[in-house]
Protein backbone atom coordinates (compact mmCIF):
# COMPACT_ATOMS: atom_id res chain seq x y z
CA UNK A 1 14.82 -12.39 7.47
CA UNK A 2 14.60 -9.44 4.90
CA UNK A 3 17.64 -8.10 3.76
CA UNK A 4 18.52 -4.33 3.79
CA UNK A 5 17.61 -3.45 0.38
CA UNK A 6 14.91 -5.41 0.73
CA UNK A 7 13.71 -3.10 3.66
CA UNK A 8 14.66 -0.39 1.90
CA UNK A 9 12.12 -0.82 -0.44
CA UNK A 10 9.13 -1.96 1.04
CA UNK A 11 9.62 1.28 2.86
CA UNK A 12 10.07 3.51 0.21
CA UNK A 13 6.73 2.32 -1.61
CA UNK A 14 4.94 2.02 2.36
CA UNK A 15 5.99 5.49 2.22
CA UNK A 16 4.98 6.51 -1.36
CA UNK A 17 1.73 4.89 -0.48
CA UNK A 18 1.42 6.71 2.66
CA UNK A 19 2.31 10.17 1.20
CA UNK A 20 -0.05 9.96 -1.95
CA UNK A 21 -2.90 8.71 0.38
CA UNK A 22 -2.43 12.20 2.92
CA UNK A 23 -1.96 14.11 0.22
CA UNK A 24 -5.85 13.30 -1.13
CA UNK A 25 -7.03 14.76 2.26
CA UNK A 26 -7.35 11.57 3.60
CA UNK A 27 -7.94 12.04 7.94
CA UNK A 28 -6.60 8.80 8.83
CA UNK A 29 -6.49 5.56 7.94
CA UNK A 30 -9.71 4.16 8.61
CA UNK A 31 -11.26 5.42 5.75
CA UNK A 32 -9.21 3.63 3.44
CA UNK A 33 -10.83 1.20 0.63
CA UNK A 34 -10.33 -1.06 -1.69
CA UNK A 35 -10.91 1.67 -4.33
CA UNK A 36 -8.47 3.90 -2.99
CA UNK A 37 -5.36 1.20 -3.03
CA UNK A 38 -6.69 0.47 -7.15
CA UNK A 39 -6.48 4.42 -7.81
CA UNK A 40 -2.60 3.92 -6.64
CA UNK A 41 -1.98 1.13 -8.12
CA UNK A 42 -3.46 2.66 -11.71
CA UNK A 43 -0.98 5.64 -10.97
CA UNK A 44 1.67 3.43 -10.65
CA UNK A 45 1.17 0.47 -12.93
CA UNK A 46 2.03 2.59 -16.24
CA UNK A 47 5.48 2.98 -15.00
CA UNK A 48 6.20 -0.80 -13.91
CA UNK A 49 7.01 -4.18 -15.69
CA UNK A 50 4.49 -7.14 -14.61
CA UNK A 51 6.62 -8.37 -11.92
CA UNK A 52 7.61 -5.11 -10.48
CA UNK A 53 3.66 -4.45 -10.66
CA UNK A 54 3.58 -7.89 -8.78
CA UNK A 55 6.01 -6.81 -6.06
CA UNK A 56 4.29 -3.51 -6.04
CA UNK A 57 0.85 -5.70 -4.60
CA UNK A 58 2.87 -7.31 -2.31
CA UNK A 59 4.54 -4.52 -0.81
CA UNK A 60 0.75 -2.72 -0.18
CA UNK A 61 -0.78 -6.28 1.22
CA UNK A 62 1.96 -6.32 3.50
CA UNK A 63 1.51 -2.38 4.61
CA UNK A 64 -2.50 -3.01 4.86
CA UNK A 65 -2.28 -6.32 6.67
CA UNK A 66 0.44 -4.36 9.68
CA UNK A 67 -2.85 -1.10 9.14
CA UNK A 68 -5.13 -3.55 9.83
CA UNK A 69 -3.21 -5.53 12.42
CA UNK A 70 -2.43 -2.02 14.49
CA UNK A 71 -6.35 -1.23 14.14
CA UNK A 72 -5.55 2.06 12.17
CA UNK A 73 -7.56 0.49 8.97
CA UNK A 74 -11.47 0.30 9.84
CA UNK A 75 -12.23 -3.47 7.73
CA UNK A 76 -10.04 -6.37 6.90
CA UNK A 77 -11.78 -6.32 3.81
CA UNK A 78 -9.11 -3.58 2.85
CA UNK A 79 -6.73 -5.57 3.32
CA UNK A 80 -7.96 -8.37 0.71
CA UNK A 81 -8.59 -5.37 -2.22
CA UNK A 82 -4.84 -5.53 -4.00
C-alpha cells in the first residue's frame, strides 16, 4: 500500500502532466502519443537528478496505464512510450 506522501506525489506530477497536456489545446485524451509524453519529459528532465527523472517515468507509466485502462487513451502503445 502507498503511503501518503507517496500519493501525494504521484498526484502532483499526474496533475502537472495533466495540466501541461490541456494547456497545449489538447481535446481529450485520446490523442495522446508517445511524442507528446517525451516533449514533457524534455521539459522536465533539466530540472531532475537521474533517479528523480526515473521516478518521474514511473509516475507517467502508472497515469497512462489507469488512461488506458479507463479507455480515455486511444492505443496501448501510449502507454509503452516513457
Amino acid at each position: 500500500m502507498l503511503q501518503r506522501r507517496n500519493v501525494d506525489v504521484v498526484m502532483w506530477e499526474a496533475r502537472n502532466f495533466l495540466a501541461w497536456q490541456t494547456g497545449g489545446g489538447i481535446d481529450g485524451w485520446t490523442g495522446l502519443s508517445s511524442s507528446d509524453v517525451d516533449r514533457y519529459m524534455d521539459l522536465r528532465t533539466p530540472k531532475l537528478t537521474r533517479c528523480s527523472l526515473k521516478d518521474t517515468a514511473e509516475r507517467l507509466r502508472s497515469l497512462l496505464r489507469y488512461l488506458h485502462l479507463t479507455s480515455q487513451v486511444a492505443s496501448r502503445r501510449t502507454c509503452q512510450g516513457t
